[in-house]
PDB file of N, CA and C in Angstrom:
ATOM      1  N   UNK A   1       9.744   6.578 -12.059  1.00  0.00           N
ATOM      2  CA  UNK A   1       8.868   5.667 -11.324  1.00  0.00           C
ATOM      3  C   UNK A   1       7.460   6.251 -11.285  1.00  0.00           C
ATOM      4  N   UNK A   2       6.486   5.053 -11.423  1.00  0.00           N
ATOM      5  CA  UNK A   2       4.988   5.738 -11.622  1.00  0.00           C
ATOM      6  C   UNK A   2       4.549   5.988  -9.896  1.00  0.00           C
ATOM      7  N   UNK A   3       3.870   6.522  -9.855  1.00  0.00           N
ATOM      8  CA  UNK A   3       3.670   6.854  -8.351  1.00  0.00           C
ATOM      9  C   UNK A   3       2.275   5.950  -8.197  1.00  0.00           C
ATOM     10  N   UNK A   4       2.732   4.562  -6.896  1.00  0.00           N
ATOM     11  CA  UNK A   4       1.647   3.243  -7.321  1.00  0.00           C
ATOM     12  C   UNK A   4       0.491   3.666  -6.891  1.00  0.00           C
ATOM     13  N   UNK A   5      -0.095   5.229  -6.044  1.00  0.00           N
ATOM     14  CA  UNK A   5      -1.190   5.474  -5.284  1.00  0.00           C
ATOM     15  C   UNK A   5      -1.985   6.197  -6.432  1.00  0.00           C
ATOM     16  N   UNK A   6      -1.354   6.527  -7.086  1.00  0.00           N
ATOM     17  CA  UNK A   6      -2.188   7.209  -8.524  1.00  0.00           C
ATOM     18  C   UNK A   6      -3.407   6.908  -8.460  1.00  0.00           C
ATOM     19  N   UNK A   7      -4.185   7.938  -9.325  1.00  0.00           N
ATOM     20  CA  UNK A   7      -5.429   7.067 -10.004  1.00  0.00           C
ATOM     21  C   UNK A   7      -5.340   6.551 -10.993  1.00  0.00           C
ATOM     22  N   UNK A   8      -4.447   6.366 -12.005  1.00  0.00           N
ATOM     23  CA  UNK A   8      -4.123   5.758 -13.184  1.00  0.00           C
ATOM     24  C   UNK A   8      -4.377   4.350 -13.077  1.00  0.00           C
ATOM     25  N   UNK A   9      -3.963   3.542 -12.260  1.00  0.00           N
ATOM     26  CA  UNK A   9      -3.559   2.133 -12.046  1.00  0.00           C
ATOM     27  C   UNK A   9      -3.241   1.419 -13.082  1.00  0.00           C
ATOM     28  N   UNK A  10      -2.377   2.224 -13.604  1.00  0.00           N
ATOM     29  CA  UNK A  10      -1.169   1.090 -15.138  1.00  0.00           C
ATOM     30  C   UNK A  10       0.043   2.088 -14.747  1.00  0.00           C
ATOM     31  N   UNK A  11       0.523   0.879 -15.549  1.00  0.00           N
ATOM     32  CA  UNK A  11       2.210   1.109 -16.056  1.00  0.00           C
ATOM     33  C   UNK A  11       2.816   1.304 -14.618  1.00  0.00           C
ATOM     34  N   UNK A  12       2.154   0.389 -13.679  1.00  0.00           N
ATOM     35  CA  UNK A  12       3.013   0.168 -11.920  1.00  0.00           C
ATOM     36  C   UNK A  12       3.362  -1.387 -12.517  1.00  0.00           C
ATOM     37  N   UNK A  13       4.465  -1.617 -12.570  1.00  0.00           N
ATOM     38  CA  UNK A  13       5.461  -2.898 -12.414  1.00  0.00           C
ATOM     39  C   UNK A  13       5.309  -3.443 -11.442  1.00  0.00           C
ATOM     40  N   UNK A  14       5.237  -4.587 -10.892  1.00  0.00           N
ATOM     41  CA  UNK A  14       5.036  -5.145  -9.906  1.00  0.00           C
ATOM     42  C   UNK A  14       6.895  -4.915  -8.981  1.00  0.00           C
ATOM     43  N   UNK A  15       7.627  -4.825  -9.736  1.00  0.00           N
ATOM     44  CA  UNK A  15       9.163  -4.097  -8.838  1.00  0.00           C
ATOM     45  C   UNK A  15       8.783  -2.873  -8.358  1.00  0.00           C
ATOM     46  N   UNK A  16       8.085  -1.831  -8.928  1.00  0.00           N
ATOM     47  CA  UNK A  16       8.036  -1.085  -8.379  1.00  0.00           C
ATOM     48  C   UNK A  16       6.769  -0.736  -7.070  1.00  0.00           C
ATOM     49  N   UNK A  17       5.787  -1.549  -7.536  1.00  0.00           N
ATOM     50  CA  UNK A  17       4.751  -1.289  -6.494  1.00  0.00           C
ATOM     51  C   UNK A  17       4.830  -1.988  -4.628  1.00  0.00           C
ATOM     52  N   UNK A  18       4.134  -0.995  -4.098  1.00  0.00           N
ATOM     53  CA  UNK A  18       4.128  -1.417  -3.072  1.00  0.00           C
ATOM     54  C   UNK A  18       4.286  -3.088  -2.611  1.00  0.00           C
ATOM     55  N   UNK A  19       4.444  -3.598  -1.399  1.00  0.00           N
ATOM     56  CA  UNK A  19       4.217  -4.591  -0.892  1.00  0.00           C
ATOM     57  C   UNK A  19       3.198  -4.428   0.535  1.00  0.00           C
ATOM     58  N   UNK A  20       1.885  -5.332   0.368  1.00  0.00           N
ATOM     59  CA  UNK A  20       1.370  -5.707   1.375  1.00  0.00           C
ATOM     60  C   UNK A  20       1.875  -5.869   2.853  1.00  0.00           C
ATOM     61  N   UNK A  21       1.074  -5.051   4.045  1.00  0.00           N
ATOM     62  CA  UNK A  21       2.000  -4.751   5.377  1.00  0.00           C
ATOM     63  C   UNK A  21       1.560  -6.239   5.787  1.00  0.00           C
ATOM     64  N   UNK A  22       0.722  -6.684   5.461  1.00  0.00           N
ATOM     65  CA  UNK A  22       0.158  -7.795   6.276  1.00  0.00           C
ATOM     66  C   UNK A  22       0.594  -8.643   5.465  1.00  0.00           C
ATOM     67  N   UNK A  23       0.222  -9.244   4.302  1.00  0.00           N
ATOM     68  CA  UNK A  23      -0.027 -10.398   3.377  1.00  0.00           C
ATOM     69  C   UNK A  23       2.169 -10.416   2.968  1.00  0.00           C
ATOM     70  N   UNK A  24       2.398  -9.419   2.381  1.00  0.00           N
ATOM     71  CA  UNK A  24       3.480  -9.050   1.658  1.00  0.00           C
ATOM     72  C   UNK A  24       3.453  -9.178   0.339  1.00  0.00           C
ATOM     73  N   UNK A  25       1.966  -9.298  -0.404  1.00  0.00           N
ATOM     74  CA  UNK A  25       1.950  -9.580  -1.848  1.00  0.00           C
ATOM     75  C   UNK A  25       2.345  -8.463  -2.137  1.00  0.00           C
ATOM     76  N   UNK A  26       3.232  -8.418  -3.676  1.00  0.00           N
ATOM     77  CA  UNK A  26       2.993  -6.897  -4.319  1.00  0.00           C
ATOM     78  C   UNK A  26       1.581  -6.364  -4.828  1.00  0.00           C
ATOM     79  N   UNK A  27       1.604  -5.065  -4.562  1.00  0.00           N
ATOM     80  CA  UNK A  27       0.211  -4.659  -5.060  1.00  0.00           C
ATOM     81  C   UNK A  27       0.227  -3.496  -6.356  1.00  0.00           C
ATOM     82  N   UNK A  28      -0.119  -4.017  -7.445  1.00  0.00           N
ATOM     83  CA  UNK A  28      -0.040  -3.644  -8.558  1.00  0.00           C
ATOM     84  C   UNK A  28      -1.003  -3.331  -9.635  1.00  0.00           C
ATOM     85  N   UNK A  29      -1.958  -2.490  -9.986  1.00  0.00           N
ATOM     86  CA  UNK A  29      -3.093  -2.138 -10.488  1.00  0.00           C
ATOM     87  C   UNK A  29      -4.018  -2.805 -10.109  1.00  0.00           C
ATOM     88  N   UNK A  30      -4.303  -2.752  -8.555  1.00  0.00           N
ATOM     89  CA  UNK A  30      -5.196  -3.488  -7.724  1.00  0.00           C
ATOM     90  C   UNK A  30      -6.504  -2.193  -7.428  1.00  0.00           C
ATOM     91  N   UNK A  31      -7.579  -2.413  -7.864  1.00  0.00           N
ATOM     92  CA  UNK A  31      -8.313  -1.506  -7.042  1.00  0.00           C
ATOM     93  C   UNK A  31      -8.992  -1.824  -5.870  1.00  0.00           C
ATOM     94  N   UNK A  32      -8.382  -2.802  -4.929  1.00  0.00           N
ATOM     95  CA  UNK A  32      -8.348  -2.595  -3.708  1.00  0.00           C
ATOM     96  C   UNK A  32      -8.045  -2.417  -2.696  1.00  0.00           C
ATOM     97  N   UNK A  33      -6.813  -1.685  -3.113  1.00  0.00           N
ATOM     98  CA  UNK A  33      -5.253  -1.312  -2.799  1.00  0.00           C
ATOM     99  C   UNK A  33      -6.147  -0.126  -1.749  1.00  0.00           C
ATOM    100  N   UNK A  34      -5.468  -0.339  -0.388  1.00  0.00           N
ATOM    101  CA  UNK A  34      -5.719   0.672   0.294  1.00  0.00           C
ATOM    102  C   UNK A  34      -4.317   0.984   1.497  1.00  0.00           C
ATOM    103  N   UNK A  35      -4.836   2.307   1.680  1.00  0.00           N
ATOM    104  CA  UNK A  35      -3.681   3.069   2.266  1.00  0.00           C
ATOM    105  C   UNK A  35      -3.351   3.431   3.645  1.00  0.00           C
ATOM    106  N   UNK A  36      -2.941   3.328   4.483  1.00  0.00           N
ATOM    107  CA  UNK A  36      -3.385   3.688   6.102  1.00  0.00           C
ATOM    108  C   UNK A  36      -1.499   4.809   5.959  1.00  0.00           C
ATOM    109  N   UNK A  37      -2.327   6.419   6.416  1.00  0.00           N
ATOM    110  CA  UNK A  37      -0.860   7.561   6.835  1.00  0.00           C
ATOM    111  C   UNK A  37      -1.232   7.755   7.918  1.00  0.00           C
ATOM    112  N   UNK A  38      -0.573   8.015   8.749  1.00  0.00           N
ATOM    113  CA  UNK A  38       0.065   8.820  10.463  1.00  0.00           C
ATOM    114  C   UNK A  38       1.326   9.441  10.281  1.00  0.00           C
ATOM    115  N   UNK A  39       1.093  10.289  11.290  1.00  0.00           N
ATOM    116  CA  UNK A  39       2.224  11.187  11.653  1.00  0.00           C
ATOM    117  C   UNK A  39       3.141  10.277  13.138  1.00  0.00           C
ATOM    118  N   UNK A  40       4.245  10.153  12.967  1.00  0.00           N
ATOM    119  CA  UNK A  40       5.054   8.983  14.028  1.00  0.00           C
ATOM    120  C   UNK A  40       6.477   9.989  14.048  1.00  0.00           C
ATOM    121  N   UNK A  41       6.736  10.263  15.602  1.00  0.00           N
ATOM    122  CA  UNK A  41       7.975  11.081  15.632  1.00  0.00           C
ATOM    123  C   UNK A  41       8.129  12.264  14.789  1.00  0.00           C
ATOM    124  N   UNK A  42       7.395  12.858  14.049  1.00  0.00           N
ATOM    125  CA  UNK A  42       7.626  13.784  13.532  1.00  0.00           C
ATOM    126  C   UNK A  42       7.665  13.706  11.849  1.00  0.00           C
ATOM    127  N   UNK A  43       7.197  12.764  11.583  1.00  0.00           N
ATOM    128  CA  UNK A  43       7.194  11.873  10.109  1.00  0.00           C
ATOM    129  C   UNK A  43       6.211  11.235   9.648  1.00  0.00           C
ATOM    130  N   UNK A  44       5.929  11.447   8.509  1.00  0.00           N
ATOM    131  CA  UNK A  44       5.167  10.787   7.476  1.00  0.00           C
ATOM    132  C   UNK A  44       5.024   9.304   7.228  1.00  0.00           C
ATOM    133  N   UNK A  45       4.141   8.412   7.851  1.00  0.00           N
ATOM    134  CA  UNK A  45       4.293   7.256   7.919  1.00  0.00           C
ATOM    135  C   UNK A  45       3.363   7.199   6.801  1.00  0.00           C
ATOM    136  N   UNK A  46       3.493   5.601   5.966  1.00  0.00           N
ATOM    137  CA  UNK A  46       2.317   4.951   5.346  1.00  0.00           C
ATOM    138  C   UNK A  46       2.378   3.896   5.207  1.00  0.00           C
ATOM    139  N   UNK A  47       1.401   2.496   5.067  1.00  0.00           N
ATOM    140  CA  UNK A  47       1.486   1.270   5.149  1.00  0.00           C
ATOM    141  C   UNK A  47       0.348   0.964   3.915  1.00  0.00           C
ATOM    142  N   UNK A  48       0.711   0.195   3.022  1.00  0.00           N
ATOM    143  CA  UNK A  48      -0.094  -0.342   1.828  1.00  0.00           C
ATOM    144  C   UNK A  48      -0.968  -1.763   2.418  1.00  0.00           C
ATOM    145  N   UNK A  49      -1.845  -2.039   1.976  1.00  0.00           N
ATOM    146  CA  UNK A  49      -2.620  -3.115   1.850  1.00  0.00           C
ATOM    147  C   UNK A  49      -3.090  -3.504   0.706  1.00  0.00           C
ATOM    148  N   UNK A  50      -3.784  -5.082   0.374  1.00  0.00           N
ATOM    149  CA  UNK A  50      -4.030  -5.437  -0.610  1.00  0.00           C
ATOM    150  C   UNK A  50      -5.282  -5.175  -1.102  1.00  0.00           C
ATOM    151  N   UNK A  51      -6.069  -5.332   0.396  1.00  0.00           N
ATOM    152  CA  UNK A  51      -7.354  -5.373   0.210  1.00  0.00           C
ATOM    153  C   UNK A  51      -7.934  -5.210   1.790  1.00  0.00           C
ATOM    154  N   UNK A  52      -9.424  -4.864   1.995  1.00  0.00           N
ATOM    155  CA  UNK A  52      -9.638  -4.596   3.229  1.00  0.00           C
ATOM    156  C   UNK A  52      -9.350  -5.391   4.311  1.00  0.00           C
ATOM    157  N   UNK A  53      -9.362  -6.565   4.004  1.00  0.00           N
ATOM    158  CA  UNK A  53      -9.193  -7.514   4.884  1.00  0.00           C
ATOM    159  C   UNK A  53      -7.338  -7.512   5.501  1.00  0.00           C
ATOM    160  N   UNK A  54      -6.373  -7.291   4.912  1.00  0.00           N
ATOM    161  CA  UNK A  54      -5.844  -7.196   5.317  1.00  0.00           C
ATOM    162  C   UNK A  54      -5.004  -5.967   6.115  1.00  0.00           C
ATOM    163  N   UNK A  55      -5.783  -4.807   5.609  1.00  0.00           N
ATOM    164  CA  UNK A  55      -6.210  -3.625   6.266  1.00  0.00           C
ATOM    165  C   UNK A  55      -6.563  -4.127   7.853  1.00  0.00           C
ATOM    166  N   UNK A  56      -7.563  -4.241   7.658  1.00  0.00           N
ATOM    167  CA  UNK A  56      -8.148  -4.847   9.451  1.00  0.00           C
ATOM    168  C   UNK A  56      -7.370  -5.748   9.948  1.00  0.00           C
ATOM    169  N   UNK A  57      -6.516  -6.693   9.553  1.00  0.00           N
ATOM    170  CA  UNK A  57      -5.889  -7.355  10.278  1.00  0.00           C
ATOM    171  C   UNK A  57      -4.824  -7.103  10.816  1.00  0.00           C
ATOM    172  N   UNK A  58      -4.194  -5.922  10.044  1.00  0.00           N
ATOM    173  CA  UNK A  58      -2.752  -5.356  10.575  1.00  0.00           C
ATOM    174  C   UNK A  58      -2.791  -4.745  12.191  1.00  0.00           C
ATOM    175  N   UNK A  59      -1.858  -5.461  12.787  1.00  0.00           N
ATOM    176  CA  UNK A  59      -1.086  -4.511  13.901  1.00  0.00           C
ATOM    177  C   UNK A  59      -0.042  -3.615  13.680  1.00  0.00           C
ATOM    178  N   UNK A  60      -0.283  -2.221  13.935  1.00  0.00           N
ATOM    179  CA  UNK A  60       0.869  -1.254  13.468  1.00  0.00           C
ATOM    180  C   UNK A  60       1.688  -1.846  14.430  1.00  0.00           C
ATOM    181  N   UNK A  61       1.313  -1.838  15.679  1.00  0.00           N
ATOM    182  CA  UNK A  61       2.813  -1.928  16.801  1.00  0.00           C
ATOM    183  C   UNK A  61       3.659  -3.253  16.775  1.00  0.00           C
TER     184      UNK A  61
END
């Protein structure tokens, strides 16, 4: 599996790439793919977006 946060942005399959926290599109050699990590309970959280806008719109809780 290609790792979809790469800087490469090919050869991510849309099966394998993330899905949008907000929208739920897959996001797949998008360069406006952005990333939001926290630490939650003791763990490595991360949530994909498509684009900024749906960045800002997300409620984590």
């Amino acid at each position: 599996m290609v790792d979809p946060t790469s800087d490469l942005k090919d050869d991510v399959d849309e099966d394998d790439a993330p899905t949008c926290e907000t929208c739920g599109e897959a996001i797949a050699n998008e360069s406006t793919h952005r990333v939001s990590t926290w630490v939650e309970d003791g763990s490595v959280r991360t949530a994909h977006f498509c684009d900024d806008a749906c960045r800002e719109s997300w409620d984590r809780e």
